[in-house]
PDB file of N, CA and C in Angstrom:
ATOM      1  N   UNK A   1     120.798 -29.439   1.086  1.00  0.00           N
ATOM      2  CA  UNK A   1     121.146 -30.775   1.530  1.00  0.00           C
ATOM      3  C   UNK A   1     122.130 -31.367   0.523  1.00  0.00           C
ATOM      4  N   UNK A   2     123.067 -31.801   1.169  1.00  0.00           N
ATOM      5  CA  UNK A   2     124.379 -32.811   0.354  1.00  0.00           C
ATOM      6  C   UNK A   2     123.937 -34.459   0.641  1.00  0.00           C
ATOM      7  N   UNK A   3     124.212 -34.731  -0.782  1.00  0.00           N
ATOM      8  CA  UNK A   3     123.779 -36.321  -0.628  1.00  0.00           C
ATOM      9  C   UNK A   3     125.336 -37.091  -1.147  1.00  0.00           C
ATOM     10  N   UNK A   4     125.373 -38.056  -0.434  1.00  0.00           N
ATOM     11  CA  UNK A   4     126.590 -38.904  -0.736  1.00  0.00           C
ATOM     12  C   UNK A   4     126.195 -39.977  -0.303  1.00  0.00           C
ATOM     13  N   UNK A   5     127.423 -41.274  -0.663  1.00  0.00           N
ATOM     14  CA  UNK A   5     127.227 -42.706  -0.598  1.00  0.00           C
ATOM     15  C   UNK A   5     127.427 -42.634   1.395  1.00  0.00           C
ATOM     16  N   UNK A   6     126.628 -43.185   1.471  1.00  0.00           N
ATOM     17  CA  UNK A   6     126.347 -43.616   2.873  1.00  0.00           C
ATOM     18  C   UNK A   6     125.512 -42.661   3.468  1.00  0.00           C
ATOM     19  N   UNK A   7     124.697 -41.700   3.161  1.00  0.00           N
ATOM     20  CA  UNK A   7     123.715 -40.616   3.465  1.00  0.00           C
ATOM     21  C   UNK A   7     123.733 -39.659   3.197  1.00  0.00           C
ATOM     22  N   UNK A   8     123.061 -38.199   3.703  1.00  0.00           N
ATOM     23  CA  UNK A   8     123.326 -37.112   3.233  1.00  0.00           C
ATOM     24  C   UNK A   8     123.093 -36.048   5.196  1.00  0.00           C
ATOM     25  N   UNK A   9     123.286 -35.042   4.527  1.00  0.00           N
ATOM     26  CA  UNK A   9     123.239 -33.826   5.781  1.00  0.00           C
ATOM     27  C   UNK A   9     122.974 -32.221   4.936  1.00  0.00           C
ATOM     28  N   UNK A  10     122.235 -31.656   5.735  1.00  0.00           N
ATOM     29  CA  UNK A  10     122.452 -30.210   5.553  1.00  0.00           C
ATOM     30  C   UNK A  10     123.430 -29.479   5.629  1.00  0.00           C
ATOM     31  N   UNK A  11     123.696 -28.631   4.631  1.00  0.00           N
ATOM     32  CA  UNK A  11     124.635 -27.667   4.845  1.00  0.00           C
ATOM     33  C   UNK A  11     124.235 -26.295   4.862  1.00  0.00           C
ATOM     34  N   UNK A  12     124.775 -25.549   5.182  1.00  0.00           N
ATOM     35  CA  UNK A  12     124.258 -23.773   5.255  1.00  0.00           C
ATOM     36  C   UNK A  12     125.241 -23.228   4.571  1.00  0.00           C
ATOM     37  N   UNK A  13     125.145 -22.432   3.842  1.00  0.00           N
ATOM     38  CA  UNK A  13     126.003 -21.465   2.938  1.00  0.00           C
ATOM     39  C   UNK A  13     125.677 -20.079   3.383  1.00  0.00           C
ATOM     40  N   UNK A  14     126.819 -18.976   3.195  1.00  0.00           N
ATOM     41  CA  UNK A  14     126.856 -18.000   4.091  1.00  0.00           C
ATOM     42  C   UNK A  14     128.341 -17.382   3.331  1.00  0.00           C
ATOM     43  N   UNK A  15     127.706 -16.260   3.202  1.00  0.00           N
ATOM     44  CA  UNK A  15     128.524 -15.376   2.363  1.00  0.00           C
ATOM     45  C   UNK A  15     129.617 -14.519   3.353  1.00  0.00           C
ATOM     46  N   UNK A  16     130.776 -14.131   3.429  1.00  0.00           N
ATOM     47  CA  UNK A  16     131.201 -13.345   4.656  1.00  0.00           C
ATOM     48  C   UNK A  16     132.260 -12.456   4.274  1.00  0.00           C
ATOM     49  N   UNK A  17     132.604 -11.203   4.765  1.00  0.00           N
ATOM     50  CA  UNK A  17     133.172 -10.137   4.481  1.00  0.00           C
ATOM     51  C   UNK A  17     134.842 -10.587   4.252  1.00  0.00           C
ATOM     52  N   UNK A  18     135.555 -11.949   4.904  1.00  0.00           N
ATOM     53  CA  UNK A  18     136.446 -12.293   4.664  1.00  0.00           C
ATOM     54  C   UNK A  18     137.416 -13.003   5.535  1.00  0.00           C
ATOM     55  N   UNK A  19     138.281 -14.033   5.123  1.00  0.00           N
ATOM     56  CA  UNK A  19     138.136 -14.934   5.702  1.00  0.00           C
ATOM     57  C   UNK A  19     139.720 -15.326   5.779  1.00  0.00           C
ATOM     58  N   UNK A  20     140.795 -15.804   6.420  1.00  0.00           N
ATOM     59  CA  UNK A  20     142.276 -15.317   6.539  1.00  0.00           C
ATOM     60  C   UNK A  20     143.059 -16.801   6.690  1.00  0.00           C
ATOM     61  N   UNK A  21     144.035 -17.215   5.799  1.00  0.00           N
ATOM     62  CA  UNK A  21     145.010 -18.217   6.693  1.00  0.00           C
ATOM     63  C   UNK A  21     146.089 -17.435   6.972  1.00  0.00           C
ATOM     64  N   UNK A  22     146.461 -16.915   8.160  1.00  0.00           N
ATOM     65  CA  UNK A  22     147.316 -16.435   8.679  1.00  0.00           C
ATOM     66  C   UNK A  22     147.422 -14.805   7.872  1.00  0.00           C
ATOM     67  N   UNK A  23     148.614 -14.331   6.981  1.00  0.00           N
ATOM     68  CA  UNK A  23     148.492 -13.531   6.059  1.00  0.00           C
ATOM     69  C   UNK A  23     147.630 -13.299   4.732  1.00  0.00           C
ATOM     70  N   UNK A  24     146.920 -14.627   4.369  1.00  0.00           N
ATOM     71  CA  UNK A  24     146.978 -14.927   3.390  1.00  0.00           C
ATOM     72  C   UNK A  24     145.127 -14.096   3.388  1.00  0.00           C
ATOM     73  N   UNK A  25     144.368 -13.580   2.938  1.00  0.00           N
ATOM     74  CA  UNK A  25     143.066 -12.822   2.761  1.00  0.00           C
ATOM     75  C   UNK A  25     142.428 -13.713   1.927  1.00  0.00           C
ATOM     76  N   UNK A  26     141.008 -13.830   1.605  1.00  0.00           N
ATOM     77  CA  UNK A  26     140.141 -13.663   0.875  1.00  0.00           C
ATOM     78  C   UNK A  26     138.799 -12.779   1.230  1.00  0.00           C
ATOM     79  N   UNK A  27     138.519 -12.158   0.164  1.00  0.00           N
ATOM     80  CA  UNK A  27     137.691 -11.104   0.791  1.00  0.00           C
ATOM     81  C   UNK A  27     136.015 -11.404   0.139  1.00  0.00           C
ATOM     82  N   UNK A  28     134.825 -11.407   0.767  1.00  0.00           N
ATOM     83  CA  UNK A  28     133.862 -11.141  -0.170  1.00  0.00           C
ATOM     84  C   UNK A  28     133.150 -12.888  -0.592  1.00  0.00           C
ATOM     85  N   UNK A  29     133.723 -13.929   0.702  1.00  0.00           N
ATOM     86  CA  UNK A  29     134.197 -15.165   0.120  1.00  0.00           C
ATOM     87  C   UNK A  29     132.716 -16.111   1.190  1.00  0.00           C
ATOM     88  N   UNK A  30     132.229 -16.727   0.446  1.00  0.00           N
ATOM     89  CA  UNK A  30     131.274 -17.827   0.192  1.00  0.00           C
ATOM     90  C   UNK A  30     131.435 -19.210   1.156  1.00  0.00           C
ATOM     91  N   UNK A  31     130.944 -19.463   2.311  1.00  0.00           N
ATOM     92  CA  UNK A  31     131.752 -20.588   2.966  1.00  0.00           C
ATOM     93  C   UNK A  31     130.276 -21.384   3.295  1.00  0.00           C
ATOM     94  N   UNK A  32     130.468 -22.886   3.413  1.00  0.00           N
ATOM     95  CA  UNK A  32     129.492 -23.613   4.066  1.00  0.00           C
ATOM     96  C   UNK A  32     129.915 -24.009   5.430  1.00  0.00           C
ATOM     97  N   UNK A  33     128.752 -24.374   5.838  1.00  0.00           N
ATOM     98  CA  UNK A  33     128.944 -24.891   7.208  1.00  0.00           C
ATOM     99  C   UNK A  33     128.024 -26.387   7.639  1.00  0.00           C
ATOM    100  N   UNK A  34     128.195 -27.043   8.530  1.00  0.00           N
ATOM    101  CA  UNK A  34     127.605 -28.189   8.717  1.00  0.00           C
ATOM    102  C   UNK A  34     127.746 -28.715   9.801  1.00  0.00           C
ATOM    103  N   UNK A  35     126.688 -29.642  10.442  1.00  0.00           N
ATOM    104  CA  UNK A  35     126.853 -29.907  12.544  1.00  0.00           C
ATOM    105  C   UNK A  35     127.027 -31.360  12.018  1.00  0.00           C
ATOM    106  N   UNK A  36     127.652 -31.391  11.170  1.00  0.00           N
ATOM    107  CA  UNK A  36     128.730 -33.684  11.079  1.00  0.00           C
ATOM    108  C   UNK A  36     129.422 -33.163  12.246  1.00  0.00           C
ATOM    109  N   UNK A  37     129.249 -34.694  13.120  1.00  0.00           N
ATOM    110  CA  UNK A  37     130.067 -34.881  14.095  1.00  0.00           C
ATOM    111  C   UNK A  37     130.990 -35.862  13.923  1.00  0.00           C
ATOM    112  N   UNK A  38     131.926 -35.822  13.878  1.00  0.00           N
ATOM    113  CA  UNK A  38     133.300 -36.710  13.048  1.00  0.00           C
ATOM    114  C   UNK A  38     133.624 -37.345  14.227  1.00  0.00           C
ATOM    115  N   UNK A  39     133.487 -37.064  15.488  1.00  0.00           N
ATOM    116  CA  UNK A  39     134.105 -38.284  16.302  1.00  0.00           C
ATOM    117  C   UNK A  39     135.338 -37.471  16.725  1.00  0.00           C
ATOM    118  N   UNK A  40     135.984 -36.385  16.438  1.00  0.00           N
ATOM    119  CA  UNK A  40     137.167 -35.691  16.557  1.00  0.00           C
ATOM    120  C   UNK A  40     137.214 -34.026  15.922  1.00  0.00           C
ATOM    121  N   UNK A  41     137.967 -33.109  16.959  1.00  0.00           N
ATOM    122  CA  UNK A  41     137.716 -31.959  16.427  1.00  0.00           C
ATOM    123  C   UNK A  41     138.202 -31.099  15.259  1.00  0.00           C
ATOM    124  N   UNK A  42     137.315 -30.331  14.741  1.00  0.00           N
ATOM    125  CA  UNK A  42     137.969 -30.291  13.420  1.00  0.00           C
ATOM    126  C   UNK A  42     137.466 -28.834  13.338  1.00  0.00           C
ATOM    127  N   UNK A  43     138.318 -27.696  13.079  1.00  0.00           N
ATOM    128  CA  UNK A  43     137.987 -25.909  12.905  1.00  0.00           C
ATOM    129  C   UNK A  43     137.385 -25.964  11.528  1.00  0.00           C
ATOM    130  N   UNK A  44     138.035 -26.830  10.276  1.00  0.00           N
ATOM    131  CA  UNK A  44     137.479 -26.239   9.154  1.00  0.00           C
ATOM    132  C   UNK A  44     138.052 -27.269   7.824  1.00  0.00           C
ATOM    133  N   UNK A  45     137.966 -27.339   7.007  1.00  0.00           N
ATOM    134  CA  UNK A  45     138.746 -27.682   5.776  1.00  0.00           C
ATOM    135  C   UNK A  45     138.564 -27.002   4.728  1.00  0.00           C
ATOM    136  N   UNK A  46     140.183 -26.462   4.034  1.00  0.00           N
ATOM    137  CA  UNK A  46     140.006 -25.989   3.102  1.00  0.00           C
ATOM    138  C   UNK A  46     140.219 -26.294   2.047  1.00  0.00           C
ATOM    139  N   UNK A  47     139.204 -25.648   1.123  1.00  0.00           N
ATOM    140  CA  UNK A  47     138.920 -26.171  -0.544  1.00  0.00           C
ATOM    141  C   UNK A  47     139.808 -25.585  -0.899  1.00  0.00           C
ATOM    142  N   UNK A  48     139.373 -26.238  -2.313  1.00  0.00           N
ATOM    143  CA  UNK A  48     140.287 -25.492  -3.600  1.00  0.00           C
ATOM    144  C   UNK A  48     139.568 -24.217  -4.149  1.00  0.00           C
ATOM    145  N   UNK A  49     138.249 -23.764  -3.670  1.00  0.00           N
ATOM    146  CA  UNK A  49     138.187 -22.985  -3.810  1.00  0.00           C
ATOM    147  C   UNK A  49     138.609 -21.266  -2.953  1.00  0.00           C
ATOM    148  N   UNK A  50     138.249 -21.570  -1.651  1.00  0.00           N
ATOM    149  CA  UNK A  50     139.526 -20.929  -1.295  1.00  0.00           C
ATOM    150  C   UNK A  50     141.067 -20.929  -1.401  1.00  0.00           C
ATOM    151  N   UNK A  51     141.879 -22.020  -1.455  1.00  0.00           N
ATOM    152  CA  UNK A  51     143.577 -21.891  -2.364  1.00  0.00           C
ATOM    153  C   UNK A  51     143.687 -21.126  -3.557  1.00  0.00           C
ATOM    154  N   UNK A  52     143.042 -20.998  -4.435  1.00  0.00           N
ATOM    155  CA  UNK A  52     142.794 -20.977  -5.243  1.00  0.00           C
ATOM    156  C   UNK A  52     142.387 -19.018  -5.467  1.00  0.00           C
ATOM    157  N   UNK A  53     141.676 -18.986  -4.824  1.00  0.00           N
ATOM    158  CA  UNK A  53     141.079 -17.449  -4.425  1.00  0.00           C
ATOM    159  C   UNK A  53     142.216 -16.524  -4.356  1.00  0.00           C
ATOM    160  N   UNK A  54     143.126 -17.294  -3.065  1.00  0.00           N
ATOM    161  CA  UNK A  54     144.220 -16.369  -2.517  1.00  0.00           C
ATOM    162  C   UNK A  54     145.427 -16.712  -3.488  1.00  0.00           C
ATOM    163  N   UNK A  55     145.618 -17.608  -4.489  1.00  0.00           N
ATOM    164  CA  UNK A  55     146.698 -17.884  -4.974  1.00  0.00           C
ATOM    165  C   UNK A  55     147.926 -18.642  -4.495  1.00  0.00           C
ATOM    166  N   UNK A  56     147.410 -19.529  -3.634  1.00  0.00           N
ATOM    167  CA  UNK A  56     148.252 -20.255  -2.880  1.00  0.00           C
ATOM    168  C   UNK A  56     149.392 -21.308  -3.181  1.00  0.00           C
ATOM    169  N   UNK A  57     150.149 -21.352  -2.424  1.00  0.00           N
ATOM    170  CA  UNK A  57     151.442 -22.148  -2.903  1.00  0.00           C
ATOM    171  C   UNK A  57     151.613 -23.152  -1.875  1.00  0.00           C
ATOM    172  N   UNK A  58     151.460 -24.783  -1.890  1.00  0.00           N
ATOM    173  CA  UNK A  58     151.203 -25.036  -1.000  1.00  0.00           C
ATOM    174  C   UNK A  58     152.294 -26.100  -1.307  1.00  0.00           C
ATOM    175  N   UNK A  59     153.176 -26.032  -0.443  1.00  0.00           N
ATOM    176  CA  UNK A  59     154.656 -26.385  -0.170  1.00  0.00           C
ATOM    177  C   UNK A  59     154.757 -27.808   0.805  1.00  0.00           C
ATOM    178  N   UNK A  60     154.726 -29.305  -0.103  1.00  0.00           N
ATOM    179  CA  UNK A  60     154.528 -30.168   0.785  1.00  0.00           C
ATOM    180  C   UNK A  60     155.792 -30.748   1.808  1.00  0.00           C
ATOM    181  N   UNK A  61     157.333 -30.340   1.240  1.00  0.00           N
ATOM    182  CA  UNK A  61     158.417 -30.699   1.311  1.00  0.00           C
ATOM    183  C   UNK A  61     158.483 -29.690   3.251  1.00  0.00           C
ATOM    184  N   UNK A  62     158.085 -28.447   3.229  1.00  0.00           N
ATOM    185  CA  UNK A  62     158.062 -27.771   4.163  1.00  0.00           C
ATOM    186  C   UNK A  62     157.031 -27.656   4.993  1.00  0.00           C
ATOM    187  N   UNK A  63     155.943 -28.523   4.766  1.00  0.00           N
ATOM    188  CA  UNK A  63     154.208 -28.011   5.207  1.00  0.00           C
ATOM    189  C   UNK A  63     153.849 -26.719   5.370  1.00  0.00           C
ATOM    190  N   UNK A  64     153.843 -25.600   4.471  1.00  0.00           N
ATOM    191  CA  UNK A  64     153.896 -24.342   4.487  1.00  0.00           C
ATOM    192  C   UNK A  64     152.840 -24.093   3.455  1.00  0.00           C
ATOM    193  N   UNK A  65     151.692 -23.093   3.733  1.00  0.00           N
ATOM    194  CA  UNK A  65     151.301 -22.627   2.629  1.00  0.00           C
ATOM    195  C   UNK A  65     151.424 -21.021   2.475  1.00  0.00           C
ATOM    196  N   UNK A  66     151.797 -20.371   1.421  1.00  0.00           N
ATOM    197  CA  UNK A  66     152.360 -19.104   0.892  1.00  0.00           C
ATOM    198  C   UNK A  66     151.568 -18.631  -0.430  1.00  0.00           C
ATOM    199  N   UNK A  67     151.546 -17.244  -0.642  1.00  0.00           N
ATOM    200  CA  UNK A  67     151.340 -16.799  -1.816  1.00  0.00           C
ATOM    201  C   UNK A  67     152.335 -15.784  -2.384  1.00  0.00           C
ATOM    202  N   UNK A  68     152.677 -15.737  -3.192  1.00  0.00           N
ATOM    203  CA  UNK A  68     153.636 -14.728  -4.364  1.00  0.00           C
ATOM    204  C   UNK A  68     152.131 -13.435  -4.303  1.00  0.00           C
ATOM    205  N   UNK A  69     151.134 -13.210  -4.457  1.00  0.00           N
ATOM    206  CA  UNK A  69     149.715 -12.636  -4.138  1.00  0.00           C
ATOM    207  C   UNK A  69     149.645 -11.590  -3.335  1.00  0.00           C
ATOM    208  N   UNK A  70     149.719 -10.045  -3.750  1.00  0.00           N
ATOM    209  CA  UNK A  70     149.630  -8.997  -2.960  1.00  0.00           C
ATOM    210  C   UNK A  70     148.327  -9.491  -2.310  1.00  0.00           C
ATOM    211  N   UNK A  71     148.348  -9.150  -1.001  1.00  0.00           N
ATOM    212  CA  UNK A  71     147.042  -9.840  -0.162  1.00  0.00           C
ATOM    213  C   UNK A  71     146.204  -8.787  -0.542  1.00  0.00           C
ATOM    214  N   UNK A  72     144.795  -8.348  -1.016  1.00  0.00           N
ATOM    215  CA  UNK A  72     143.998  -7.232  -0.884  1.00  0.00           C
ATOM    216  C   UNK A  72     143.629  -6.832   0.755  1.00  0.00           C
ATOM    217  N   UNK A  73     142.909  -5.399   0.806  1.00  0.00           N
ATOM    218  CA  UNK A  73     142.373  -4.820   2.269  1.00  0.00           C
ATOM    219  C   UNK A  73     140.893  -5.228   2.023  1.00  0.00           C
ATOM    220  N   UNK A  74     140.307  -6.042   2.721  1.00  0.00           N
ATOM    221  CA  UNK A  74     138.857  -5.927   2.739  1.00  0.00           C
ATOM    222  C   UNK A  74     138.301  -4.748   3.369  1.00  0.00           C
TER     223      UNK A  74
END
């Protein structure tokens, strides 16, 4: 359970073989999950701990994110 200012919710953590923005891999990688209903649809948000994983370059001038990062094969 996550607690924050204005309440809290469960989360589930869940380990998974690997997980992709477009080219970009992480393999072996740790994700939570949670049923917040935001009012609007939403696939995911990503941390800094995934950017970070893959070595990401995140290009605000172009909205592009890239890595210099041989991608590994899971």
């Amino acid at each position: 359970m996550i607690k924050y200012v204005g309440g809290s919710e469960f989360v589930y953590s869940k380990r998974i073989q690997k997980i992709a923005l477009g080219s970009l891999i992480a393999c072996d990688f740790s994700i939570e999950s949670e049923a917040m209903d935001y009012g609007f649809s939403i696939d995911g948000i990503l941390g800094m701990d995934f950017l970070t994983s893959i070595k990401a370059i995140v290009d605000l001038d172009t909205l592009e994110v890239r890595s210099s990062n041989v991608q590994p094969a899971c």
